[in-house]
N, C-alpha and C. Protein backbone atom coordinates (compact mmCIF):
# COMPACT_ATOMS: atom_id res chain seq x y z
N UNK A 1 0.84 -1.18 0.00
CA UNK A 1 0.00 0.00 0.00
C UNK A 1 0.89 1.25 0.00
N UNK A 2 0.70 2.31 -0.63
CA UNK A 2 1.42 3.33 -0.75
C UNK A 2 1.41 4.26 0.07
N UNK A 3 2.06 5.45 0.27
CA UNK A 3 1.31 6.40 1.79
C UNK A 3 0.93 6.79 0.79
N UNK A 4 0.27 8.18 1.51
CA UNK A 4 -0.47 9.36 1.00
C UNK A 4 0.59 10.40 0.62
N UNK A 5 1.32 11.00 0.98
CA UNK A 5 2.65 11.18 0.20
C UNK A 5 2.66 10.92 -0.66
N UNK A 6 3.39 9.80 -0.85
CA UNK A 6 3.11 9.24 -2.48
C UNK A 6 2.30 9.19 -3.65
N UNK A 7 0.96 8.82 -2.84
CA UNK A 7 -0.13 9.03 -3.39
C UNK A 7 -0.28 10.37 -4.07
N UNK A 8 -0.28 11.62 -3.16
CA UNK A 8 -0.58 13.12 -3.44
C UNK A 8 0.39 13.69 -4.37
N UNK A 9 2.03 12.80 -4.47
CA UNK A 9 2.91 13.46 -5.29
C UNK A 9 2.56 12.54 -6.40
N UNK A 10 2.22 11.32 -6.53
CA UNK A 10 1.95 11.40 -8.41
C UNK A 10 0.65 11.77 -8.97
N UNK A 11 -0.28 12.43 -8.27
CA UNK A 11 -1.36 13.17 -8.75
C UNK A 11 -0.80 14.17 -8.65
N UNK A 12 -0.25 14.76 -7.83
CA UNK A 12 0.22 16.47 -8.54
C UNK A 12 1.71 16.14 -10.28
N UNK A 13 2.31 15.38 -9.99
CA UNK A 13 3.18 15.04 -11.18
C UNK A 13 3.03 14.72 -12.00
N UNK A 14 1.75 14.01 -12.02
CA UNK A 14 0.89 13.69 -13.21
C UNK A 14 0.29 14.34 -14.00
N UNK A 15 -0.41 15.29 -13.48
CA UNK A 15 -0.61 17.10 -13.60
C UNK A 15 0.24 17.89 -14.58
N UNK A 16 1.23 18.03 -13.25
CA UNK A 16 2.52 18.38 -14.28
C UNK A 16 3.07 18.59 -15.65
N UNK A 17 3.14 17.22 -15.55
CA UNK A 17 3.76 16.38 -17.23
C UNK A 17 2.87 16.16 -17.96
N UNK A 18 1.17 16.61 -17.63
CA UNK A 18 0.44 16.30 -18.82
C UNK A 18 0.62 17.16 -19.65
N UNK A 19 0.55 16.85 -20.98
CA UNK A 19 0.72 17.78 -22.18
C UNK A 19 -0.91 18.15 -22.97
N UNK A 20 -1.01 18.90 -24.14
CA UNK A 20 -2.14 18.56 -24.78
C UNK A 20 -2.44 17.05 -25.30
N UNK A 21 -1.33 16.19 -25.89
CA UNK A 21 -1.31 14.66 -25.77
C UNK A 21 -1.58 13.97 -25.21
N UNK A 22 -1.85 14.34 -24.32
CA UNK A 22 -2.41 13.60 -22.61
C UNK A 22 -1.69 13.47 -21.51
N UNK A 23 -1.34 12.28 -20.52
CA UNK A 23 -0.46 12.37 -19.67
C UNK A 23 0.59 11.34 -20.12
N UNK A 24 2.08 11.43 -19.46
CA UNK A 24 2.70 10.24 -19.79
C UNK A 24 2.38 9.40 -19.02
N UNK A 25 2.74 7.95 -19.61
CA UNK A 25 2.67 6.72 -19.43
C UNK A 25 3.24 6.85 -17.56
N UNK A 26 2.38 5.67 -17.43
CA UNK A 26 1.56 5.69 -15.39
C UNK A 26 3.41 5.34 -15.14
N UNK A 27 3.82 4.78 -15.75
CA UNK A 27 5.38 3.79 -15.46
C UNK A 27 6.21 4.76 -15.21
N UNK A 28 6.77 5.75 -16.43
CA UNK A 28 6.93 7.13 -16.14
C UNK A 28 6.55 8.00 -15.05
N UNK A 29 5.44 7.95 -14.52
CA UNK A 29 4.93 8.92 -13.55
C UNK A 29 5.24 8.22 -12.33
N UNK A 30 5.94 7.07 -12.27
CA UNK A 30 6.04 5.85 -11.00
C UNK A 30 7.48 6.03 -10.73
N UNK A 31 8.25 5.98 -11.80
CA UNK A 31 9.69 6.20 -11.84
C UNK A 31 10.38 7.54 -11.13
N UNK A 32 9.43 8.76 -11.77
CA UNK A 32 9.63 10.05 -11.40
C UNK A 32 9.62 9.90 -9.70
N UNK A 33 8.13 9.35 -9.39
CA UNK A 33 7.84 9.71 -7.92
C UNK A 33 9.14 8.77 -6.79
N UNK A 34 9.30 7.78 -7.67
CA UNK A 34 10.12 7.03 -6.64
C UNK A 34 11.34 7.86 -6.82
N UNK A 35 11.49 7.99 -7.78
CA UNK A 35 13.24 8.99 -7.68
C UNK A 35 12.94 10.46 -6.59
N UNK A 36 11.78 10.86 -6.14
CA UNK A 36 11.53 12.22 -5.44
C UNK A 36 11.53 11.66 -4.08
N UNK A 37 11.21 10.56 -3.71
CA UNK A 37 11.09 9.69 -2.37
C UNK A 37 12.28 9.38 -2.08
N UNK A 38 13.27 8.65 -3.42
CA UNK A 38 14.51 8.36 -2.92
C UNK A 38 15.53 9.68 -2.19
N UNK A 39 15.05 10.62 -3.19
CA UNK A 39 15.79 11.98 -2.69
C UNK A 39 15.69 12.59 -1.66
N UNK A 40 14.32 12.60 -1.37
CA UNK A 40 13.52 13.17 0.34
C UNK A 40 14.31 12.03 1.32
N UNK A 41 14.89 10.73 0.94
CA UNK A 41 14.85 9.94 2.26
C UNK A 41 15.91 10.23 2.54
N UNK A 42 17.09 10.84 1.69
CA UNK A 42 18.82 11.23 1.83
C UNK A 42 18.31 13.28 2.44
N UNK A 43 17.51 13.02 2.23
CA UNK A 43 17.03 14.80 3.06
C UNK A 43 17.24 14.64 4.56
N UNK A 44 17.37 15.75 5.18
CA UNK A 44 16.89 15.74 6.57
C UNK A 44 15.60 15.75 7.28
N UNK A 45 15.11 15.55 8.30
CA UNK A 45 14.10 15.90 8.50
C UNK A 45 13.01 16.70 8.24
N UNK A 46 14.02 18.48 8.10
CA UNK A 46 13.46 19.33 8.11
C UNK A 46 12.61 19.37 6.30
N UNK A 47 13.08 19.37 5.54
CA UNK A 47 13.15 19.57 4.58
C UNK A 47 12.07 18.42 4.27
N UNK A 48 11.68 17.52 4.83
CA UNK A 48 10.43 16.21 4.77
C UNK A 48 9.43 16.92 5.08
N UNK A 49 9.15 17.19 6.32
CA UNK A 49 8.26 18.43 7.00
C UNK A 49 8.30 19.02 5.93
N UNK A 50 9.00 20.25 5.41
CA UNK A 50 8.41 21.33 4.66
C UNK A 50 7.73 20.80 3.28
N UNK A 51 8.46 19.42 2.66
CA UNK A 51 7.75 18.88 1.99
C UNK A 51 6.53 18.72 2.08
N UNK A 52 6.17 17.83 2.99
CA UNK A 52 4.78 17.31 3.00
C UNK A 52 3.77 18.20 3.48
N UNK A 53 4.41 19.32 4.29
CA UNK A 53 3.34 20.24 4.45
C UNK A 53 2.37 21.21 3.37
N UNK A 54 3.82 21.29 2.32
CA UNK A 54 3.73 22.13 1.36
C UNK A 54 2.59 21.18 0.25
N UNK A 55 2.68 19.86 -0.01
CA UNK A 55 2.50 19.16 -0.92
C UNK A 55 0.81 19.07 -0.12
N UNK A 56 0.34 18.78 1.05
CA UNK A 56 -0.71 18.91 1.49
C UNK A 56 -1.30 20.44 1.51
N UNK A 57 -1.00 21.03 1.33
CA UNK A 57 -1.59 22.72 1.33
C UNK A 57 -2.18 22.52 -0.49
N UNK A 58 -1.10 22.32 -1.31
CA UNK A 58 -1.57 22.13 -2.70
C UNK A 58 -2.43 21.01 -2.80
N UNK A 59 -2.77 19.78 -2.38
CA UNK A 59 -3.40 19.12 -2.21
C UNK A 59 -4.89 19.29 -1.84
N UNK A 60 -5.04 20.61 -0.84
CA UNK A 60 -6.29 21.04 -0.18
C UNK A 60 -6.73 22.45 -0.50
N UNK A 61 -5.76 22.88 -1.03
CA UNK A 61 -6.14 24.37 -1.84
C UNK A 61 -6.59 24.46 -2.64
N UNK A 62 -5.49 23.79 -3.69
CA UNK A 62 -5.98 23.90 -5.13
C UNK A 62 -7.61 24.03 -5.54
N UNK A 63 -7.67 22.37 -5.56
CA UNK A 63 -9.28 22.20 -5.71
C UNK A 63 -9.85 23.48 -5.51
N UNK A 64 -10.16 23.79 -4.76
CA UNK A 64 -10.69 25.08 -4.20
C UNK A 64 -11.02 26.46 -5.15
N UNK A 65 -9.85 26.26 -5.79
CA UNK A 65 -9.52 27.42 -7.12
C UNK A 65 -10.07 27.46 -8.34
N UNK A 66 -10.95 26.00 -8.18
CA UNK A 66 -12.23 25.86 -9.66
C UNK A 66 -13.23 25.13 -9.05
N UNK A 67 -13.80 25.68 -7.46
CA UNK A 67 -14.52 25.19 -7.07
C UNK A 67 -15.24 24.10 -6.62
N UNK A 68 -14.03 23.07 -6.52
CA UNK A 68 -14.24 22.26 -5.71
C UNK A 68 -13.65 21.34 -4.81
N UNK A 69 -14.04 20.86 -4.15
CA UNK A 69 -13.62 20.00 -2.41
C UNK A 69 -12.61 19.49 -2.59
N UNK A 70 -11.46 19.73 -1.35
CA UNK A 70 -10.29 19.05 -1.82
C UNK A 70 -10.73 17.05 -1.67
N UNK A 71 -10.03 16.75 -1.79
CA UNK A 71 -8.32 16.68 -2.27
C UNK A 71 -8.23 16.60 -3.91
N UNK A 72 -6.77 17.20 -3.94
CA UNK A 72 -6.23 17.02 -5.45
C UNK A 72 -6.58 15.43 -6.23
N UNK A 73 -6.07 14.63 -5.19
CA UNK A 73 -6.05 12.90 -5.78
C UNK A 73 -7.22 12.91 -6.57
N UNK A 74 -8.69 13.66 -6.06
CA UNK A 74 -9.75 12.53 -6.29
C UNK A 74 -9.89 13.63 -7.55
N UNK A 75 -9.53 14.35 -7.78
CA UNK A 75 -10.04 15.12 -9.06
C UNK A 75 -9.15 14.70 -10.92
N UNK A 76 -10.28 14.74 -11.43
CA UNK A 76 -9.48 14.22 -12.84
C UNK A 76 -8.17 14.78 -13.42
N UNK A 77 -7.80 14.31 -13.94
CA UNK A 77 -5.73 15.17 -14.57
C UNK A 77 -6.67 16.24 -15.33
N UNK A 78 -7.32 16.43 -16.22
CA UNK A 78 -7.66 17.82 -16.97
C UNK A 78 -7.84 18.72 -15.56
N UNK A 79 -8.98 18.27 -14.64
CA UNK A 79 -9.29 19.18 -13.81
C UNK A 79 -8.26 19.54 -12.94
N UNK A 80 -7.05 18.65 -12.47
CA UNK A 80 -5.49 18.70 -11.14
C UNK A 80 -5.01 20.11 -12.22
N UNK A 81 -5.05 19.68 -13.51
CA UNK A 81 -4.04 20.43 -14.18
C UNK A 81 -4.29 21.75 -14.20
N UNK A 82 -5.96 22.30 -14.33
CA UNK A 82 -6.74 23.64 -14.33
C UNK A 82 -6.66 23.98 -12.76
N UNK A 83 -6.84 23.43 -11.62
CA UNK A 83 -6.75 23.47 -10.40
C UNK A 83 -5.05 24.18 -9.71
N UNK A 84 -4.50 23.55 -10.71
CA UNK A 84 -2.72 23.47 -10.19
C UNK A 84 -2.43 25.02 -11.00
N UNK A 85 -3.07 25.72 -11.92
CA UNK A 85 -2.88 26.35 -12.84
C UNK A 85 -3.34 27.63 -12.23
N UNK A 86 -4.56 27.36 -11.89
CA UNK A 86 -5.17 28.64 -11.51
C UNK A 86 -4.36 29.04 -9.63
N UNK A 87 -4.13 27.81 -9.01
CA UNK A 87 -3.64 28.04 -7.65
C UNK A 87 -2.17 29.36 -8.21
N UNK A 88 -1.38 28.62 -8.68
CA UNK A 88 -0.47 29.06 -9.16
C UNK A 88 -0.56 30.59 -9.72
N UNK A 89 -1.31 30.86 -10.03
CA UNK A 89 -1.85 31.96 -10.43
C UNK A 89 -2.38 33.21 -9.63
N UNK A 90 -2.65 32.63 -8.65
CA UNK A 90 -3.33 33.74 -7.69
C UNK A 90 -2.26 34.40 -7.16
N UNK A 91 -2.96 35.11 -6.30
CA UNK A 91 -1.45 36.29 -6.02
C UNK A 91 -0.77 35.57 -4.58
């Protein structure tokens, strides 16, 4: 079973890397996340914390920014991607 961490970073990365083509291949988006986990685990503490705090704020914000309920996970890649777009956007 995966954490939620994990979980929340390949729905926001998935996001990401979608193009007008669609998204890349799930294998790709698996590879990415494990290489961001491997990197966080050679991190310190602190820098985990600011991670996951940060990655849960986008997680529970976003949505919010095209009107609807978080979390990021449960919303479709067109909609993460308009969600992640417009957050980004605000002042």
């Amino acid at each position: 079973m995966k954490s939620m961490v994990w979980v929340s970073t390949y729905a926001v990365a998935e996001a990401l890397f979608s193009t007008a083509k669609g998204t890349p291949p799930s294998a790709r988006i698996e590879q990415v996340c494990h290489e961001f986990a491997d990197l966080l685990s050679r991190a310190g503490p602190r820098p985990r914390l600011l991670f996951r705090v940060a990655l849960a704020a986008v997680c529970l914000l976003a949505p919010l920014f095209i009107g609807r309920w978080p979390s990021l996970r449960r919303l479709s890649v067109p909609e993460r991607v308009r969600a992640l777009a417009r957050f980004e956007a605000s002042p």
